[in-house]
Protein backbone atom coordinates (compact mmCIF):
# COMPACT_ATOMS: atom_id res chain seq x y z
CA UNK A 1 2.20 44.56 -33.80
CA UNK A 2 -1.52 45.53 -34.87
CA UNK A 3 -4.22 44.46 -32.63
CA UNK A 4 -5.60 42.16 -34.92
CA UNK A 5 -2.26 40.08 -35.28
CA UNK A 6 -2.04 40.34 -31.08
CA UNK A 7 -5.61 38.96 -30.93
CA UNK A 8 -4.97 35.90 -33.42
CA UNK A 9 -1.98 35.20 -31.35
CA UNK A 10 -3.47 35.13 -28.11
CA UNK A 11 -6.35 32.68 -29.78
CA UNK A 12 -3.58 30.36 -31.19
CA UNK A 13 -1.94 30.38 -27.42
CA UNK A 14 -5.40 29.77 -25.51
CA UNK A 15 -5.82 26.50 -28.11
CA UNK A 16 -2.02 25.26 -26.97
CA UNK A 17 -2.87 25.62 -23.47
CA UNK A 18 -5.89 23.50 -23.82
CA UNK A 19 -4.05 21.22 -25.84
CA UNK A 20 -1.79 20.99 -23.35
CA UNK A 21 -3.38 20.53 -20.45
CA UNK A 22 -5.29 17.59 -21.84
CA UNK A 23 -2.56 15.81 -22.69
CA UNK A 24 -0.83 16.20 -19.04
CA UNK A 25 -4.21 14.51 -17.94
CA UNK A 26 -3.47 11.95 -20.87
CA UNK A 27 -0.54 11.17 -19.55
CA UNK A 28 -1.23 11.25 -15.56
CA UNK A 29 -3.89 8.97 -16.41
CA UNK A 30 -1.39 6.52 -18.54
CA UNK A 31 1.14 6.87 -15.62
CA UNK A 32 -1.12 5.65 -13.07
CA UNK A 33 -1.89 2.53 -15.19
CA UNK A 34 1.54 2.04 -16.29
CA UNK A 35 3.25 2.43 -12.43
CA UNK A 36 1.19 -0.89 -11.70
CA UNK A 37 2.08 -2.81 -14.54
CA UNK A 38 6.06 -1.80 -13.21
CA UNK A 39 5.40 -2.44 -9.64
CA UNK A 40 4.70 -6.01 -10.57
CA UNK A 41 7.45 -6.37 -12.89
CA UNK A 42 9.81 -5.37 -9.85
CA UNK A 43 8.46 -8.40 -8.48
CA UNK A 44 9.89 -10.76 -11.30
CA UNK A 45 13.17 -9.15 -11.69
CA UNK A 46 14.39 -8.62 -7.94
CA UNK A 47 14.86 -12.67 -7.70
CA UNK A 48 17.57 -12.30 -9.90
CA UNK A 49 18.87 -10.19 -9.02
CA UNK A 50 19.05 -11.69 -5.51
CA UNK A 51 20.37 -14.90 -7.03
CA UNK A 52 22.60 -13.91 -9.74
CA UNK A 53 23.65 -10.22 -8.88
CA UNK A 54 24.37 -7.74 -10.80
CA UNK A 55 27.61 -7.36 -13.05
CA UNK A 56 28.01 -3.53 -14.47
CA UNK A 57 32.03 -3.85 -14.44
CA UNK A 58 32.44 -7.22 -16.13
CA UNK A 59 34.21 -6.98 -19.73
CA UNK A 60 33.35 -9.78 -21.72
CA UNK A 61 34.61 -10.37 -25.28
CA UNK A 62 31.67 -9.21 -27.00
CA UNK A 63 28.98 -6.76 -25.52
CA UNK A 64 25.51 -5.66 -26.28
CA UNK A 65 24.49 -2.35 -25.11
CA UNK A 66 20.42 -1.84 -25.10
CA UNK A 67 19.27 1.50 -25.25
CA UNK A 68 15.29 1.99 -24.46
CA UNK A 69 13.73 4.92 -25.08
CA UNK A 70 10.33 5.67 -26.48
CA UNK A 71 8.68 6.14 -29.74
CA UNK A 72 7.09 9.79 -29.22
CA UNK A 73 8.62 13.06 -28.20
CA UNK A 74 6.87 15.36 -25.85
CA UNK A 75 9.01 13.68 -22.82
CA UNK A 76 11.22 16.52 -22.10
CA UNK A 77 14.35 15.35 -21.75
CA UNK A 78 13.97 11.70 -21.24
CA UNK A 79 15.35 9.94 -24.49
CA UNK A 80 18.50 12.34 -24.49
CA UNK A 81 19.39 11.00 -21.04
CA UNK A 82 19.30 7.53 -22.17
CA UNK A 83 21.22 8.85 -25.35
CA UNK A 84 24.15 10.73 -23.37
CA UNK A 85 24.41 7.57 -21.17
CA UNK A 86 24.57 4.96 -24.03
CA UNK A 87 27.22 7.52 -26.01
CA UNK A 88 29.44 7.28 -22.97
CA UNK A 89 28.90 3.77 -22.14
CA UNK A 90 30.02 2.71 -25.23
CA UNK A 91 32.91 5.53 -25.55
CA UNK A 92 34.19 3.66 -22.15
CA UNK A 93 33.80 0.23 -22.84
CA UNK A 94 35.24 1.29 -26.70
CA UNK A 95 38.47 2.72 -24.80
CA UNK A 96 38.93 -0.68 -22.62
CA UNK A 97 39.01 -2.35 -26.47
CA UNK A 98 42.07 -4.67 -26.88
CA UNK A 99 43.70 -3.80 -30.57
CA UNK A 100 41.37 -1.57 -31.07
CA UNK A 101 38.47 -4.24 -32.32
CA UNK A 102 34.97 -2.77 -34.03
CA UNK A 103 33.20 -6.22 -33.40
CA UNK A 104 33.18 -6.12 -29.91
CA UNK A 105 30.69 -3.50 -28.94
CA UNK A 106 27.19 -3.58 -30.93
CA UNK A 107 23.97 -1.27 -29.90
CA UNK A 108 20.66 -2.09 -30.19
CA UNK A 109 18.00 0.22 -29.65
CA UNK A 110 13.62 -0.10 -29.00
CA UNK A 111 11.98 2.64 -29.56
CA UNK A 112 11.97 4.99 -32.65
CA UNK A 113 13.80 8.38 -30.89
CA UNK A 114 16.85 6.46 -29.93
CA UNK A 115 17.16 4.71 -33.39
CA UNK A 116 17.13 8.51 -34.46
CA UNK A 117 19.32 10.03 -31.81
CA UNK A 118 21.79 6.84 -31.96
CA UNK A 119 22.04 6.22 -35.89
CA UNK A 120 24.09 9.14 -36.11
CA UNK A 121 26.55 8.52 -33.17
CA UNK A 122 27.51 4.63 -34.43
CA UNK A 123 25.63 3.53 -37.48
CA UNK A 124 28.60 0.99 -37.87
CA UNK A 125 27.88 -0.78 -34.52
CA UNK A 126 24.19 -0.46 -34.77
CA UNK A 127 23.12 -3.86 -35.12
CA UNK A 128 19.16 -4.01 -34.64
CA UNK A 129 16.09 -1.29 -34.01
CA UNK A 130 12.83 -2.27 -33.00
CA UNK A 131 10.38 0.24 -33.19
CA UNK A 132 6.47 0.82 -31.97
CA UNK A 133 6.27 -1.20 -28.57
CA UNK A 134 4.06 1.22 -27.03
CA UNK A 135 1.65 0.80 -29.56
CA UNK A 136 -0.19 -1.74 -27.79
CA UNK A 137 -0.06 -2.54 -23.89
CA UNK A 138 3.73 -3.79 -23.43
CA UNK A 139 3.65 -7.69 -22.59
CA UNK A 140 5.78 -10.30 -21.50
CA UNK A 141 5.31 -12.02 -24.43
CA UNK A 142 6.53 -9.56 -26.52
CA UNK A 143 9.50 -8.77 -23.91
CA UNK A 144 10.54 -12.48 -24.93
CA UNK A 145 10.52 -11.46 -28.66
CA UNK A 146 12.48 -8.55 -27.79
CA UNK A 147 14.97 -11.09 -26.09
CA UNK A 148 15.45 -13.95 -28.52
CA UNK A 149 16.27 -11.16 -31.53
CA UNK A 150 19.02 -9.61 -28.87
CA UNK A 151 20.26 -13.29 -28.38
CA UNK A 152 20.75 -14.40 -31.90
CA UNK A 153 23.31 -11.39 -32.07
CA UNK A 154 25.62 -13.78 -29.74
CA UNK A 155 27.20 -11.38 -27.34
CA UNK A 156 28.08 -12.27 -23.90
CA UNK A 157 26.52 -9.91 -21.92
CA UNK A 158 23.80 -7.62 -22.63
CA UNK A 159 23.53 -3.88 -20.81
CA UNK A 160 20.55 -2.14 -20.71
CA UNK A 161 19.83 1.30 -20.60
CA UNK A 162 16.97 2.36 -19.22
CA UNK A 163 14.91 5.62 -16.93
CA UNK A 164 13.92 3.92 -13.81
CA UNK A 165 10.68 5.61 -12.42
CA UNK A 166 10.85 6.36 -8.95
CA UNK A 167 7.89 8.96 -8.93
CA UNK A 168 6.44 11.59 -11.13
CA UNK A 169 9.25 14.01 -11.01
CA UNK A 170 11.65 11.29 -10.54
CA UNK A 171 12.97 8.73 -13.06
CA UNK A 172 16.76 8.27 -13.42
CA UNK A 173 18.53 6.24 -16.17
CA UNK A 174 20.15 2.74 -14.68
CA UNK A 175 22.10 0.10 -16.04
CA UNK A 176 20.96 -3.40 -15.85
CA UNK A 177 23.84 -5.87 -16.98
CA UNK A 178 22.61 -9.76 -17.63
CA UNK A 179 25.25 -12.40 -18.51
CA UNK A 180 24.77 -15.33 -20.86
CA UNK A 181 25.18 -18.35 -19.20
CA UNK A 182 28.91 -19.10 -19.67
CA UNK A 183 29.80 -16.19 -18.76
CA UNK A 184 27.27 -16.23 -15.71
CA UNK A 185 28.98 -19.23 -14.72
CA UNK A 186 32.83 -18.59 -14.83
CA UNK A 187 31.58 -14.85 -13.04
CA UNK A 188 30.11 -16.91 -10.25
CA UNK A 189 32.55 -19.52 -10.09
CA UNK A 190 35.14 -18.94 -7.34
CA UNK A 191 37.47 -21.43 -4.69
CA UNK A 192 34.10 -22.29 -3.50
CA UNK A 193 32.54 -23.42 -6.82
CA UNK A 194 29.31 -21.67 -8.05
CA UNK A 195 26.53 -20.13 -5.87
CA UNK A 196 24.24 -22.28 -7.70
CA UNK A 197 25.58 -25.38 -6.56
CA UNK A 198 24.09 -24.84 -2.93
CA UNK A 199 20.88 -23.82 -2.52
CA UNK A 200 19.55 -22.97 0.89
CA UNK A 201 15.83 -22.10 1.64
CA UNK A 202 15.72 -22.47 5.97
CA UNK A 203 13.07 -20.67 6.32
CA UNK A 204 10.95 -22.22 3.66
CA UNK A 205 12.43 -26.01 5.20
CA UNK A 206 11.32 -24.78 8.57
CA UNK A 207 8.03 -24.04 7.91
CA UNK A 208 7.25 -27.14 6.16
CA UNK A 209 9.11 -29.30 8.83
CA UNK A 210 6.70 -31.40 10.39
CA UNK A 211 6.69 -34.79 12.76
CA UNK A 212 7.96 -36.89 9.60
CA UNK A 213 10.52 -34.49 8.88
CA UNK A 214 11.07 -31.96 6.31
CA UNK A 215 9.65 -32.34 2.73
CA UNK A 216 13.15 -30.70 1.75
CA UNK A 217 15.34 -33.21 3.08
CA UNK A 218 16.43 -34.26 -0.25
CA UNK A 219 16.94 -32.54 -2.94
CA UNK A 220 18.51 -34.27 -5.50
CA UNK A 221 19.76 -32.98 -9.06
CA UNK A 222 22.19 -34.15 -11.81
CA UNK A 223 24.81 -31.58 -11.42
CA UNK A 224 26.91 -32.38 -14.74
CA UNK A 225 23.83 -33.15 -17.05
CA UNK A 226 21.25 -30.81 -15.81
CA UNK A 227 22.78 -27.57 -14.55
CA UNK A 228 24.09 -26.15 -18.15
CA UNK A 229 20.40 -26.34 -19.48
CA UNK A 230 19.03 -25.02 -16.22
CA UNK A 231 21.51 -22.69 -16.15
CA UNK A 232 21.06 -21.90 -19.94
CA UNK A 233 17.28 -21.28 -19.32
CA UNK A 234 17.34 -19.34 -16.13
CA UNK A 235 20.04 -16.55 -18.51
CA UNK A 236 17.41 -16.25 -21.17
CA UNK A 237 14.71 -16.14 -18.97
CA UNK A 238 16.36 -13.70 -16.83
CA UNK A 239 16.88 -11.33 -19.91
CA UNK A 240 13.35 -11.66 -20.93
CA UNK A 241 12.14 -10.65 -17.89
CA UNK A 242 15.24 -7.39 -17.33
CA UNK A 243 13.95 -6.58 -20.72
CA UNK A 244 10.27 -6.67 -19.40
CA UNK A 245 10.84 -4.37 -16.74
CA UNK A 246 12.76 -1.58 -18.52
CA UNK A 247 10.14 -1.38 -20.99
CA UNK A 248 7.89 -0.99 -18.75
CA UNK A 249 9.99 1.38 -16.24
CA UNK A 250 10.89 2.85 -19.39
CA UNK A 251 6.90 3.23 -20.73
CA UNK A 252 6.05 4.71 -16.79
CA UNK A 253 8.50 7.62 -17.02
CA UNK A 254 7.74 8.05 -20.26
CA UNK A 255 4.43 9.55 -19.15
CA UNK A 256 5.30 11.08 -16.05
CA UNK A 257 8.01 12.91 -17.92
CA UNK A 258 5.60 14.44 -20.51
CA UNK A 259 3.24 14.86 -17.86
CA UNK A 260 5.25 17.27 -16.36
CA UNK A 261 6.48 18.66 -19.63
CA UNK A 262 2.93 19.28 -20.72
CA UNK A 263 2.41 21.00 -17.12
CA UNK A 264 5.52 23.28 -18.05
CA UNK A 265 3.88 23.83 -21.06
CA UNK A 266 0.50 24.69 -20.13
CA UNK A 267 1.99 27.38 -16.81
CA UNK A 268 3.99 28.86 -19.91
CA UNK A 269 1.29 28.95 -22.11
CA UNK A 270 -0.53 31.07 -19.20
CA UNK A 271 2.60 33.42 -18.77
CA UNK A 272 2.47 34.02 -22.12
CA UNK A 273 -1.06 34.96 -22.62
CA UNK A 274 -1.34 37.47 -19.54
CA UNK A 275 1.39 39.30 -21.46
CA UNK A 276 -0.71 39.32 -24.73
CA UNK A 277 -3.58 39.76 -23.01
CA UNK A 278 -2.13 42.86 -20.99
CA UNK A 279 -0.32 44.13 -24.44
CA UNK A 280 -3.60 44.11 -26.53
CA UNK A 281 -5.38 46.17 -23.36
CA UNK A 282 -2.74 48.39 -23.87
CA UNK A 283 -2.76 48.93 -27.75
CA UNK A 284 -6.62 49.05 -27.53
CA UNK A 285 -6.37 51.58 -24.94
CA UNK A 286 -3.95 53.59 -26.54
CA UNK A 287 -6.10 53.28 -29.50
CA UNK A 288 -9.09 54.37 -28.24
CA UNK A 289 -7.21 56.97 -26.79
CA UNK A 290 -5.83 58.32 -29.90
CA UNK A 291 -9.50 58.22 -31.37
CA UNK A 292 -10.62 60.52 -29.02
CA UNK A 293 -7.98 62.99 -28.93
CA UNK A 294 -8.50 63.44 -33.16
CA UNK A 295 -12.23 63.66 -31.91
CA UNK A 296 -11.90 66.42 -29.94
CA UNK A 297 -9.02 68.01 -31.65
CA UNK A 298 -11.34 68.13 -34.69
CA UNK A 299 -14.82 69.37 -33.01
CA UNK A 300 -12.17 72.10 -31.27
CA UNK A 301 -11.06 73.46 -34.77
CA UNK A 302 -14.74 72.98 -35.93
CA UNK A 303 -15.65 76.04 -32.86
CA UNK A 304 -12.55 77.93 -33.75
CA UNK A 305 -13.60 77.98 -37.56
CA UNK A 306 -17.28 79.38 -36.34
C-alpha cells in the first residue's frame, strides 16, 4: 500500500471516530432522558402486576406474541436478542399446538428491524407491523393506539417481548404476559372465587380511621353487573400501560446499547489508526531512507567517475 492510499485511509478513519464519538454522546444524552420517562412508567405497571400477577405459562386458545424492537440499527446486538427470543417463543408455544393449528399463534411486531428480522421467520403468522414510534417522544397516548390495533386481532393473551434496561451495560429481554379479561378471570378464579372479589387496603382504612369510624367501612359494588366491565377495562388498560413501558424500556436500551456500541466503535477506530499511523511512519521512513541511499550511491559514482 502507497503512502498516499495509507494517508487517505487514516483521514477516512479519523472522520469515523469523530462520527462516532458524537453519536455515543447522542445517545448518553437520549438515555438519560429516556431512563426517566421508564422510571415513571415502572410506577404504572408494578400495580398490576401486584394485583393481577403475571402469567408467562398460561396457554390460551389463541396467543399474540409482541415483539419490540427499534426502528434504527447501530444498537449492537439489541433487536437480534428480541428476535432469537420471539423465534423460540413461538417455536415452543407452536410445539404445545393441539392438531397442529396455524391460527393459534400470530406475531406482531413495532419497530421497523423486527418487521425485517421477523418477516422472514413467519410471514404467515405475521399479523400487524407498526413502524416509526421513536420518531417523536413515545406517549401514552400513542401506547393506547398501539393497544386497541393488538386487541381487534382477538387473541386471549398477549406476550410481549421486550429489553428491560437495568443500566447502561445492562438491558435483558423479558416477557410480559397480559390476559384479556375472560381469561384473566377463569386464571384467577379458584375454590376461593376471584382475588378481585375481596379487596383489602388496612393500612389505607387505618390511616383514615378516625372518632366516627372509618370512611372505608362500606364499600359497596354490584358484583354481577359491574365487575365484567370493570374487569373488561382494567385488561385493556393494563395492556396499554405493559405496552407503555416496553416501549419505553425498549426506547432506554435502545440508546444505552448504541451508546456503548458507538464507544466500541470509536476505541476501535483509535486501534486502528495508531496502526496506520505507525505503518505510514514506517513507509515514509523507509522512503526517505531509500532516497538517500540512491543520493549517495549516485554522488559516490559521480567521485569514482572523476
Amino acid at each position: 500500500m502507497n503512502l498516499y492510499a495509507v494517508k487517505q485511509r487514516i483521514r477516512a478513519i479519523k472522520n469515523i471516530g469523530k462520527i462516532t464519538k458524537a453519536m455515543k454522546m447522542v445517545a448518553a444524552s437520549k438515555m438519560r432522558n429516556a431512563q426517566s420517562a421508564v422510571e415513571n412508567s415502572r410506577g404504572m405497571v408494578e400495580p398490576f402486576l401486584r394485583i393481577f400477577g403475571d402469567f408467562p405459562a398460561v396457554d390460551p386458545p389463541k396467543t399474540i406474541t409482541v415483539a419490540v424492537t427499534s426502528d434504527k440499527g447501530l444498537c449492537g446486538g439489541l433487536n437480534s436478542n428480541i428476535t432469537k427470543y420471539t423465534k423460540a417463543l413461538m417455536q415452543m408455544y407452536k410445539g404445545s399446538e393441539a392438531g397442529g393449528d396455524t391460527d393459534k399463534l400470530s406475531l406482531v411486531t413495532i419497530g421497523d428491524k423486527g418487521r425485517a428480522q421477523l418477516q422472514r421467520v413467519a410471514p404467515e403468522k405475521k399479523k400487524l407491523s407498526i413502524q416509526d414510534t421513536y420518531k417523536d417522544k413515545v406517549t401514552f397516548g400513542q401506547a393506547s393506539l398501539v393497544a386497541e390495533e393488538v386487541l381487534r386481532e382477538g387473541g386471549d393473551a398477549v406476550r410481549v417481548v421486550f429489553n428491560k434496561f437495568h443500566s447502561a451495560i445492562s438491558f435483558k429481554p423479558t416477557l410480559a404476559t397480559v390476559l384479556t379479561a375472560e381469561a384473566l378471570d377463569a386464571q384467577m378464579a379458584g375454590e376461593s372465587g376471584s382475588k378481585l372479589d375481596v379487596y383489602e387496603m388496612e393500612a389505607l382504612d387505618a390511616q383514615m380511621a378516625g372518632e366516627s369510624g372509618s370512611k372505608l367501612d362500606v364499600y359497596e359494588m354490584e358484583v354481577a353487573s359491574e365487575r365484567g366491565d370493570a374487569l373488561q377495562d382494567l385488561a385493556e388498560f393494563n395492556l396499554a400501560v405493559t405496552l407503555y413501558n416496553a416501549m419505553l424500556e425498549n426506547n432506554c436500551s435502545e440508546h444505552a446499547s448504541r451508546m456503548s456500541a458507538m464507544e466500541n466503535s470509536s476505541k476501535s477506530a483509535g486501534e486502528i489508526l495508531e496502526r496506520l499511523t505507525l505503518q505510514y511512519n514506517r513507509d515514509r521512513q523507509a522512503t526517505i531512507t531509500n532516497e538517500l541511499i540512491e543520493i549517495i550511491s549516485g554522488a559516490a559514482a559521480l567521485e569514482d567517475a572523476n
